[in-house]
Protein backbone atom coordinates (compact mmCIF):
# COMPACT_ATOMS: atom_id res chain seq x y z
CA UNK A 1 64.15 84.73 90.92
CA UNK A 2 67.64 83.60 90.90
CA UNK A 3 69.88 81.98 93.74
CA UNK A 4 73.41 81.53 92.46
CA UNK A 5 74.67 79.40 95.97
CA UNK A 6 71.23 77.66 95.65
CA UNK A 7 68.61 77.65 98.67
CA UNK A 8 69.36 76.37 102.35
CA UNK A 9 68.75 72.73 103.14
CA UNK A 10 66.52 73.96 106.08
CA UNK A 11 64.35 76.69 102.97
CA UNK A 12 64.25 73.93 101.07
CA UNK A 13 63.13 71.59 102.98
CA UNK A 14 60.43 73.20 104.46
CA UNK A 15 59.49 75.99 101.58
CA UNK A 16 60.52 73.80 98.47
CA UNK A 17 59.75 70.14 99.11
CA UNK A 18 56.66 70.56 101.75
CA UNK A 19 55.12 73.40 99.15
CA UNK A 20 55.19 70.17 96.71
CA UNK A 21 53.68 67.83 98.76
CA UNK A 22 50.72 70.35 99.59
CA UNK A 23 49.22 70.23 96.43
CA UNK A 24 49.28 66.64 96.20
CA UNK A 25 47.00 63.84 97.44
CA UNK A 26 49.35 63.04 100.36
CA UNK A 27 47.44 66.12 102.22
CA UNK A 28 44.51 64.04 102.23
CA UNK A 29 46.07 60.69 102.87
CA UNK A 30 47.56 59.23 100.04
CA UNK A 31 46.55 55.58 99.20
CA UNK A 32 50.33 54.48 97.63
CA UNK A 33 52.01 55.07 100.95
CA UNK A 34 49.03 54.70 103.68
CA UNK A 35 47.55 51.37 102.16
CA UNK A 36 49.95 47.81 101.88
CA UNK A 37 51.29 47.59 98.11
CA UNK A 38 51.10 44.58 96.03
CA UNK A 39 54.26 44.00 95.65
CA UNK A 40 54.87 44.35 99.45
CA UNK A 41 52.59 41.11 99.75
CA UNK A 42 54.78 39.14 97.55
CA UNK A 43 57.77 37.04 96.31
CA UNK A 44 59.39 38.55 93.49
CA UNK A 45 61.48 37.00 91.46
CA UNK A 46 64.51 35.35 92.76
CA UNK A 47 68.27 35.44 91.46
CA UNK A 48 69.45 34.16 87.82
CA UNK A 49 65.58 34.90 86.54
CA UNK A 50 66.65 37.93 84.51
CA UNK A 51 69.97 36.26 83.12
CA UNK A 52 72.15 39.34 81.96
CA UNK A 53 70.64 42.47 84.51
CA UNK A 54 67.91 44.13 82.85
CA UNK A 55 66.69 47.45 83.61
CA UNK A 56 63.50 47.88 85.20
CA UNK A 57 60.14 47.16 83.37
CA UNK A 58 59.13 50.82 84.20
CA UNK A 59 61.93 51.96 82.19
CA UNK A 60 61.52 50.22 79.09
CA UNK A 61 61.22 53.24 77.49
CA UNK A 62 64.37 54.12 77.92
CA UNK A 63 66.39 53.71 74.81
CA UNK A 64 68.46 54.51 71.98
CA UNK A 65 66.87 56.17 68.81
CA UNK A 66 67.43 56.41 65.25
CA UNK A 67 65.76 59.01 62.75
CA UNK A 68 64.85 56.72 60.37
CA UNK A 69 65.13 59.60 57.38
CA UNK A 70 68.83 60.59 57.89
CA UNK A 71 70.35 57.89 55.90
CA UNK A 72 68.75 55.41 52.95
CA UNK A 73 70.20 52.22 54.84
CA UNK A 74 70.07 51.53 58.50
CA UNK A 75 73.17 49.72 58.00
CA UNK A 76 74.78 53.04 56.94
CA UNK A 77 73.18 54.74 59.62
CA UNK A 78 73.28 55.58 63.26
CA UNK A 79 71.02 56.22 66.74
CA UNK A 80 71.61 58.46 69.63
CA UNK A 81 71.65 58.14 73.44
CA UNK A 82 68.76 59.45 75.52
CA UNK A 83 71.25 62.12 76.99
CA UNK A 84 67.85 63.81 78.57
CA UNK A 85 67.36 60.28 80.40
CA UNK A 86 70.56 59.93 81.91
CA UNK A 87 72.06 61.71 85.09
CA UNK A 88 76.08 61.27 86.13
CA UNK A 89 78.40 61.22 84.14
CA UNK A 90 78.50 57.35 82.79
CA UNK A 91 76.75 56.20 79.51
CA UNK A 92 75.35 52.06 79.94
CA UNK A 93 76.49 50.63 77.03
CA UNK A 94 73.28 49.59 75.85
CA UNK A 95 72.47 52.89 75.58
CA UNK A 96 75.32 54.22 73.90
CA UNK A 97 74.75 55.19 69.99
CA UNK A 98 75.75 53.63 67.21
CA UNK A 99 77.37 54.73 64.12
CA UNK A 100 77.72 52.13 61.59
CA UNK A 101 79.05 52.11 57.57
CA UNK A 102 78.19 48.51 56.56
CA UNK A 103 76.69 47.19 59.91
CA UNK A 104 77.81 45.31 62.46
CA UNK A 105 80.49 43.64 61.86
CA UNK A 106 80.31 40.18 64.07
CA UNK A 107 83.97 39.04 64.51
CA UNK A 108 84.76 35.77 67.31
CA UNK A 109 87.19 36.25 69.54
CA UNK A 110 89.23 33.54 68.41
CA UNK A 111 89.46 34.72 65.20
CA UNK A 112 90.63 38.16 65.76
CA UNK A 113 93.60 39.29 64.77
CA UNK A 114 95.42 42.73 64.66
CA UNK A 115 98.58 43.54 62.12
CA UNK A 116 101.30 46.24 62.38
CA UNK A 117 103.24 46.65 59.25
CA UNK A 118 104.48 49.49 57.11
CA UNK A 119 107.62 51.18 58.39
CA UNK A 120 108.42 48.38 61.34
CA UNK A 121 111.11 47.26 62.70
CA UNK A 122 109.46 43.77 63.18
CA UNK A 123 105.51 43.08 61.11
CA UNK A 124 103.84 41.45 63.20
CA UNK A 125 100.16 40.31 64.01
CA UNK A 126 98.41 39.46 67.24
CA UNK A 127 95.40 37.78 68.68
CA UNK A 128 93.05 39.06 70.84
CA UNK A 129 95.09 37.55 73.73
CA UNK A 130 98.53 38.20 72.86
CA UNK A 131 96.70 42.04 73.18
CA UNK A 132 95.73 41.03 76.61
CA UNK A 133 99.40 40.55 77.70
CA UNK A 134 100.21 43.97 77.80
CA UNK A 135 100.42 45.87 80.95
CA UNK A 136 96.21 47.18 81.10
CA UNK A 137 94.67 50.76 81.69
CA UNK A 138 91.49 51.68 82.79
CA UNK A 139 89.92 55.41 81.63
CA UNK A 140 87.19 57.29 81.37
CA UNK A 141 86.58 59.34 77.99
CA UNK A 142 83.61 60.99 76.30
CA UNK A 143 83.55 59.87 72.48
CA UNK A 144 81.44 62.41 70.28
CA UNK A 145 80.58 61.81 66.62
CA UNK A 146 81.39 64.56 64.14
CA UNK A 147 78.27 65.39 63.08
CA UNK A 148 76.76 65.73 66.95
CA UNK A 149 75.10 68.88 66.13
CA UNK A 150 75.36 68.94 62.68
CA UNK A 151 71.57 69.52 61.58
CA UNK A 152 71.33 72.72 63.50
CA UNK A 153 74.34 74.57 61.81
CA UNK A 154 71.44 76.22 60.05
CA UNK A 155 68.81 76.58 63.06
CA UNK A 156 67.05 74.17 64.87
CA UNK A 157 65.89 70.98 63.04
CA UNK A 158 65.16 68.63 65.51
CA UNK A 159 63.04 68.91 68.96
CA UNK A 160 65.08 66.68 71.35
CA UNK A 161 68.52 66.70 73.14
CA UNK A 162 69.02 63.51 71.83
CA UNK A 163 69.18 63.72 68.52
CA UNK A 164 70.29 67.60 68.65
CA UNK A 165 73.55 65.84 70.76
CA UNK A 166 72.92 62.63 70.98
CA UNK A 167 75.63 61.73 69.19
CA UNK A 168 77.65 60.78 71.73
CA UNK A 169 78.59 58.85 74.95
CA UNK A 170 81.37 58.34 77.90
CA UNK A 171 82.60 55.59 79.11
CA UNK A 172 85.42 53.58 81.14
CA UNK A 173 87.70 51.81 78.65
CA UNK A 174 89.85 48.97 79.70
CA UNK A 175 92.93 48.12 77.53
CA UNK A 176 96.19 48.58 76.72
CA UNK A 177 98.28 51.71 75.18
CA UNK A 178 98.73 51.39 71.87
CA UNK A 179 102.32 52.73 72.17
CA UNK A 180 103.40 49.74 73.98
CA UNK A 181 101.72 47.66 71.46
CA UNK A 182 104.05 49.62 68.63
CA UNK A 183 106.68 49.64 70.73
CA UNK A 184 106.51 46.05 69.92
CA UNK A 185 106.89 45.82 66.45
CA UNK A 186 109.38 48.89 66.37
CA UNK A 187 108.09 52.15 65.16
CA UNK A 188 110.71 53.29 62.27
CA UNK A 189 112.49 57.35 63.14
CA UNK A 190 110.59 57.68 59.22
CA UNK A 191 107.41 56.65 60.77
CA UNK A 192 105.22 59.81 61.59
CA UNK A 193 101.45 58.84 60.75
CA UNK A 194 99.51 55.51 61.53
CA UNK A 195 96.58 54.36 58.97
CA UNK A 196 94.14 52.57 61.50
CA UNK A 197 91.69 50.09 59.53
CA UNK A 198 88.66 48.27 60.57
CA UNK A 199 87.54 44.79 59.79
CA UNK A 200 84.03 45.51 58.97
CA UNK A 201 82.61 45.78 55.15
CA UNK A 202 83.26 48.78 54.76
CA UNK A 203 87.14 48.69 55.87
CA UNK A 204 86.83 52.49 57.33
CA UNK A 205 90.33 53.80 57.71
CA UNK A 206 91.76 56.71 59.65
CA UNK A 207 95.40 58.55 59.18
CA UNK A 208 96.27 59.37 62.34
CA UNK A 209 99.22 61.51 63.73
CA UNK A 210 102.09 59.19 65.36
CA UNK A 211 102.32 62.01 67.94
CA UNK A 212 98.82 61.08 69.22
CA UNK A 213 99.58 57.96 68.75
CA UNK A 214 101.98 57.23 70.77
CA UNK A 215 100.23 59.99 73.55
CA UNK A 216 96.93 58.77 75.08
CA UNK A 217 95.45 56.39 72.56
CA UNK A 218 94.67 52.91 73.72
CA UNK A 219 93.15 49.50 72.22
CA UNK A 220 90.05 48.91 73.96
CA UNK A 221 88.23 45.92 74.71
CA UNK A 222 86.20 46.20 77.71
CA UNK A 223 84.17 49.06 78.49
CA UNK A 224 82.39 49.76 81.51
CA UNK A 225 83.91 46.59 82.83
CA UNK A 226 82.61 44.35 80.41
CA UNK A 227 83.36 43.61 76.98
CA UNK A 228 82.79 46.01 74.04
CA UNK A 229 79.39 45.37 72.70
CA UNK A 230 79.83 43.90 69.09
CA UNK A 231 77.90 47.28 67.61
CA UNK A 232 81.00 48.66 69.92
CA UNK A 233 83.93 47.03 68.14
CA UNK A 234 84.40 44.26 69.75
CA UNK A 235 85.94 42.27 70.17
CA UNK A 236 89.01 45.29 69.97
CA UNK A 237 88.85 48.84 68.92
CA UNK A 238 90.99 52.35 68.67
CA UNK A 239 90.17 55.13 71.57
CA UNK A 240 91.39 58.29 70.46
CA UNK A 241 90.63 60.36 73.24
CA UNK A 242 88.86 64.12 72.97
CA UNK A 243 89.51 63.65 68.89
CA UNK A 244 86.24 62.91 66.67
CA UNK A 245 84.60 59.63 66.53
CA UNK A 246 85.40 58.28 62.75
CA UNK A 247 88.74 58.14 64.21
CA UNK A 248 88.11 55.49 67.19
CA UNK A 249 88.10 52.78 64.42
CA UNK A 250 85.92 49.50 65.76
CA UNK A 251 86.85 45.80 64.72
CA UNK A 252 90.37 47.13 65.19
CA UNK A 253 92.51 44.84 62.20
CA UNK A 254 95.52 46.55 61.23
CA UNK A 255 97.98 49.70 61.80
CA UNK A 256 100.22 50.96 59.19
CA UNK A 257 103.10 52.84 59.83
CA UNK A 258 103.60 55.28 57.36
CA UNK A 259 105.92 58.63 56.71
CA UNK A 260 102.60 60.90 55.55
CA UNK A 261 98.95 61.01 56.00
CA UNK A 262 97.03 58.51 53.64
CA UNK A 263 94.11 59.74 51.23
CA UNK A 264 90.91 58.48 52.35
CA UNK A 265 87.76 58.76 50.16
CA UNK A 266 85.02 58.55 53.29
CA UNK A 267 87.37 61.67 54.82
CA UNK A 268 86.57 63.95 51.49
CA UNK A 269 82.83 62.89 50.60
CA UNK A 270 81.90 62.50 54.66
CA UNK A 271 83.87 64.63 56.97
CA UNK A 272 85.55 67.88 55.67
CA UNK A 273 84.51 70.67 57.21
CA UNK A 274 83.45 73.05 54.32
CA UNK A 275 83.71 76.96 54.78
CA UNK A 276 81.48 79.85 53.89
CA UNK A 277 84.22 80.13 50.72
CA UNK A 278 84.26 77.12 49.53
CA UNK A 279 87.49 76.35 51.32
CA UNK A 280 87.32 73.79 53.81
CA UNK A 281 89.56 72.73 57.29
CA UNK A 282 92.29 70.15 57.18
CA UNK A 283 92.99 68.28 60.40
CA UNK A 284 89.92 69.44 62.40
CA UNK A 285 90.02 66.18 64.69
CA UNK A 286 90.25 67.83 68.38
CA UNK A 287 86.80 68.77 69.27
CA UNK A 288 85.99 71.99 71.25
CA UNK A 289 84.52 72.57 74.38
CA UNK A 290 81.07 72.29 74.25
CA UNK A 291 77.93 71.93 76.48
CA UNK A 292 73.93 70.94 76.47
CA UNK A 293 71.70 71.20 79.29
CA UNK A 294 69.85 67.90 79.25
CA UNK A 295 66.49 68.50 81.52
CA UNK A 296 65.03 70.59 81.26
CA UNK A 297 64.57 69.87 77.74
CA UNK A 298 62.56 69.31 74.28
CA UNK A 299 62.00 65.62 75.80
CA UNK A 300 62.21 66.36 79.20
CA UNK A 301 59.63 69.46 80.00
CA UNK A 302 58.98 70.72 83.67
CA UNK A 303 55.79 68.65 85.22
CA UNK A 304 55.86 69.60 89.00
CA UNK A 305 55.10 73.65 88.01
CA UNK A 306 56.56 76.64 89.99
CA UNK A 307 58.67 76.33 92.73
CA UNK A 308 62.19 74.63 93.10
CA UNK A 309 63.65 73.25 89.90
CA UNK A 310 66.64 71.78 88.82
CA UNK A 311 68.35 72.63 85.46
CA UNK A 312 71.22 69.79 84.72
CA UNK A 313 73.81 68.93 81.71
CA UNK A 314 76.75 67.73 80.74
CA UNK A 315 79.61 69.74 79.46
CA UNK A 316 83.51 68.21 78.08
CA UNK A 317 86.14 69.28 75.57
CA UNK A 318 88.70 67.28 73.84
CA UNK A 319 91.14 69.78 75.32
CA UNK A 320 91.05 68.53 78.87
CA UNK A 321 88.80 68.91 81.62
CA UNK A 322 85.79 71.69 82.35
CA UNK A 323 86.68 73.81 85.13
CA UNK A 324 83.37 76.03 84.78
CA UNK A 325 79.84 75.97 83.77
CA UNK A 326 77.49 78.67 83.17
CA UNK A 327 73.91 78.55 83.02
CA UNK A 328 71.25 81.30 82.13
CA UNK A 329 67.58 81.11 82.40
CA UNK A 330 66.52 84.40 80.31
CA UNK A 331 68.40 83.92 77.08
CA UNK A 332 71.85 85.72 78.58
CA UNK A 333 70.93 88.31 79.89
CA UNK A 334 72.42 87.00 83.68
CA UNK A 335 74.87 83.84 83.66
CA UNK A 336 75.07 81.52 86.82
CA UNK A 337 78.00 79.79 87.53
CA UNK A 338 76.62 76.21 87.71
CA UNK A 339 78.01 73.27 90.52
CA UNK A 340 80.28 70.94 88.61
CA UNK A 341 79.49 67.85 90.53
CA UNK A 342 81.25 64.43 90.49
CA UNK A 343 84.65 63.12 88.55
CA UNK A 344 86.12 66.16 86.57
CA UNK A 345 88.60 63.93 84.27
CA UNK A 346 90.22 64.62 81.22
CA UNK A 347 88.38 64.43 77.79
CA UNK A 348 85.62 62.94 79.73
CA UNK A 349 81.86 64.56 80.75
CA UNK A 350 81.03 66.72 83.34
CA UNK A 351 77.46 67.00 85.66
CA UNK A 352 76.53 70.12 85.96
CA UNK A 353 73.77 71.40 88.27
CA UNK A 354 72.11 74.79 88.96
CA UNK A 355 68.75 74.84 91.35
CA UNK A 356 66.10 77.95 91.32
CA UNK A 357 62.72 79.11 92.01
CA UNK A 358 61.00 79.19 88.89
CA UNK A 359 58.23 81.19 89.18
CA UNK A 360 55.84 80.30 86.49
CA UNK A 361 57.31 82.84 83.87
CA UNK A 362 58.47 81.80 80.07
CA UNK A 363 62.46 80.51 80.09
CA UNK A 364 64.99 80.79 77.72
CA UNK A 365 67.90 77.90 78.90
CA UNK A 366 71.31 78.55 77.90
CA UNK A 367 74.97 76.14 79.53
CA UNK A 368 78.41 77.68 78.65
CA UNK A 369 81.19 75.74 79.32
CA UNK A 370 84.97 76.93 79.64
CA UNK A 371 88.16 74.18 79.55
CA UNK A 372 91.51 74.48 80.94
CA UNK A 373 92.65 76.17 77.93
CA UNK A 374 90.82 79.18 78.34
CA UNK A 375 88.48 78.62 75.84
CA UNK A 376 85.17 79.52 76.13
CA UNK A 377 81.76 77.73 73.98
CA UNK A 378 80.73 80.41 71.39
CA UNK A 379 77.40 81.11 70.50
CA UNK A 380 75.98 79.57 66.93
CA UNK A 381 76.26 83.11 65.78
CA UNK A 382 79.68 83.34 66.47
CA UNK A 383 80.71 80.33 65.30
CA UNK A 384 78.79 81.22 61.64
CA UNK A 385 80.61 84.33 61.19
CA UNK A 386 83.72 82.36 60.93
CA UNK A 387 82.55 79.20 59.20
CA UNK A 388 79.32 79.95 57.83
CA UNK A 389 76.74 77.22 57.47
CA UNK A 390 78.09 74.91 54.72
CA UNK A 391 79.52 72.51 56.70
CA UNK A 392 77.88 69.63 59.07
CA UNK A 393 80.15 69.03 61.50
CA UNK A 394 82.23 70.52 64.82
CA UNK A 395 79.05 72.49 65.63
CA UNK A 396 80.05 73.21 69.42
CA UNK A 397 77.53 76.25 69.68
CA UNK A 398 75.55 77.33 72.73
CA UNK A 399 72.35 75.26 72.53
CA UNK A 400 69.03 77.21 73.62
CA UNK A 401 65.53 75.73 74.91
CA UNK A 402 62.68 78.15 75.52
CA UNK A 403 59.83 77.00 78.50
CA UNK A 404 56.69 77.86 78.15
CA UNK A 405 54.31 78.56 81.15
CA UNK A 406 53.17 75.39 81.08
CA UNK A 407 56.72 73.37 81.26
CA UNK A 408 56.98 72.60 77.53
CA UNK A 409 60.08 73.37 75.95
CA UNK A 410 61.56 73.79 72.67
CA UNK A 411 64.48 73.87 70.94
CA UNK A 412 65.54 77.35 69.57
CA UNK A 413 67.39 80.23 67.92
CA UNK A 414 68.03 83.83 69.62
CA UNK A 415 70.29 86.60 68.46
């Protein structure tokens, strides 16, 4: 049933994609491809029609999705990207979620400004260009949300891989380091944490370590080449790569430079990871390696029947990069090593493909990743042992989808 190395070209092509075609109405002269199209008897529509590039009509359904019963306020609230919708490793950036605590917070660029203070050599504040004056960096990095996951600490809850881990996206930032930027205003030998704040409503604030400060964070304002969308941050916001979300502070205002950590009420009543005890974790920002296949999945069930199939996902760890993937198709029994395919870059996604013969018979879909540490996904199990199922967040668990005979798929629990 299985083919770890994954069929010839020369078997597939004449076993795999011909078998396909056989069923189909191309054996007895299919109309879409014999006949002249409409809209190969046509003009379309010429250049500047579409303004900003648009998607195709056909995918219109593509978008991002909200669950309108998670949160009282929609303002307070947040969507997830169709991960089962996607392929690469790239997320557009109109379809990467949102997570907002008093909406979005529309700031022009003129008026955007960004303070250092606290224990500086030099306060000082900066516009949006004086930001742009800094030498400028251009990376790829996945940013996850907490709470990605959350729900199904205790089983599944909810029947699609994007809101299950939708939570998330991965993109190319543009913009500058933020230790040049405190290099700047002089970063006092006292100084050892940094309180980011944003400029929306709600003012969310992180402490952040000045050792990861002054590592691999950057101030972003472009991603994917263009600017940050304003649900985004823009026009400037904090990229704190492979650590959680709350932490990549949007409508970037001001950095404080302080000698300890600053109490923040969001971080107790939000984001504290609660044991089975009672206790709870300090300082869980990194998050763990983790994977999801995407299709097949809840939202994206097998429609062509037996025969060659393609299981894909996306793996990534705030650790570094994913060196291997394993996929199973009966529920562990036998693991796969998957093909990793495209950029493998640190704190970023990674593709991961593994091709088979289905035969017809019930599935149960399982990915595992590993990262350079060493460190393997656990199982849900594993993790509850540990950590029980108080908390809502850092749920990197193996993710399982049972398949039906008939290509319908569900998301589940096995021990």
């Amino acid at each position: 049933m299985h083919n770890k190395s994954g069929p010839s070209r020369r078997k597939f092509l004449t076993t795999g994609l011909i078998a396909g075609v056989a069923g189909s109405a191309a054996r007895a002269g299919d109309p879409t491809i014999t006949n002249v199209q409409p809209w190969a008897q046509e003009l379309g529509k010429g250049v500047d029609e579409r303004g900003y590039g648009l998607p195709s009509p056909h995918e219109a359904h593509v978008l991002r999705k909200s669950v309108p019963w998670l949160t009282a306020e929609d303002t307070s609230s947040i969507n997830f990207t169709p991960l089962h919708q996607l392929d690469g490793i790239i997320t557009p950036n109109g379809l990467a979620f949102e997570r907002h605590h008093s909406g979005v917070a529309e700031i022009p660029p003129a008026d955007y400004r960004l303070m250092i203070n606290g224990l500086v050599d030099t306060p000082m504040v900066f516009t949006l260009q004086d930001l742009m004056r800094f030498p400028r960096y251009n990376k790829v990095y996945f940013l996850e949300c907490t709470a990605n996951s959350g729900m199904e600490w205790r089983g599944p809850q909810l029947n699609g891989v994007q809101f299950t881990h939708g939570m998330m996206h991965n993109v190319m930032y543009t913009g500058v380091m933020l230790r040049d930027v405190l290099a700047a205003a002089g970063v006092k030998s006292e100084g050892k944490w940094l309180l980011a704040e944003g400029a929306d409503a709600a003012g969310v604030s992180r402490s952040i370590p000045m050792e990861k400060a002054l590592d691999d964070c950057m101030i972003a304002f472009k991603m994917n080449g263009e600017a940050l969308r304003a649900e985004q941050g823009y026009p400037a916001r904090l990229v704190v790569p492979g650590w959680e979300g709350n932490m990549w502070i949007k409508w970037l205002r001001r950095l404080e430079i302080g000698d300890q950590p600053w109490h923040h009420r969001e971080e107790t009543s939000r984001y504290t990871d609660l044991m089975a005890n009672g206790d709870s974790r300090r300082f869980t920002w990194i998050m763990d390696a983790k994977s999801v296949i995407t299709e097949p999945s809840p939202q994206a069930p097998i429609l062509h029947g037996k025969g060659q199939t393609v299981i894909t996902g996306l793996a990534w760890s705030g650790h570094g990069v994913i060196p291997r993937v394993d996929v199973t198709v009966d529920g562990g029994i036998n693991w796969h090593q998957a093909r990793v395919d495209g950029p493998c870059l640190d704190k970023s996604l990674h593709r991961f493909y593994f091709e088979f013969d289905w035969d017809g018979k019930p599935l149960l879909l399982q990915s595992r990743a590993h990262d350079t540490t060493g460190y393997v996904q656990p199982t849900k199990d594993a993790l509850r042992k540990i950590r029980g199922v108080v908390s809502n967040y850092h749920n990197n668990g193996i993710q399982t989808w049972s398949v039906d005979s008939d290509g319908v798929v569900d998301n589940v629990e096995i021990s």
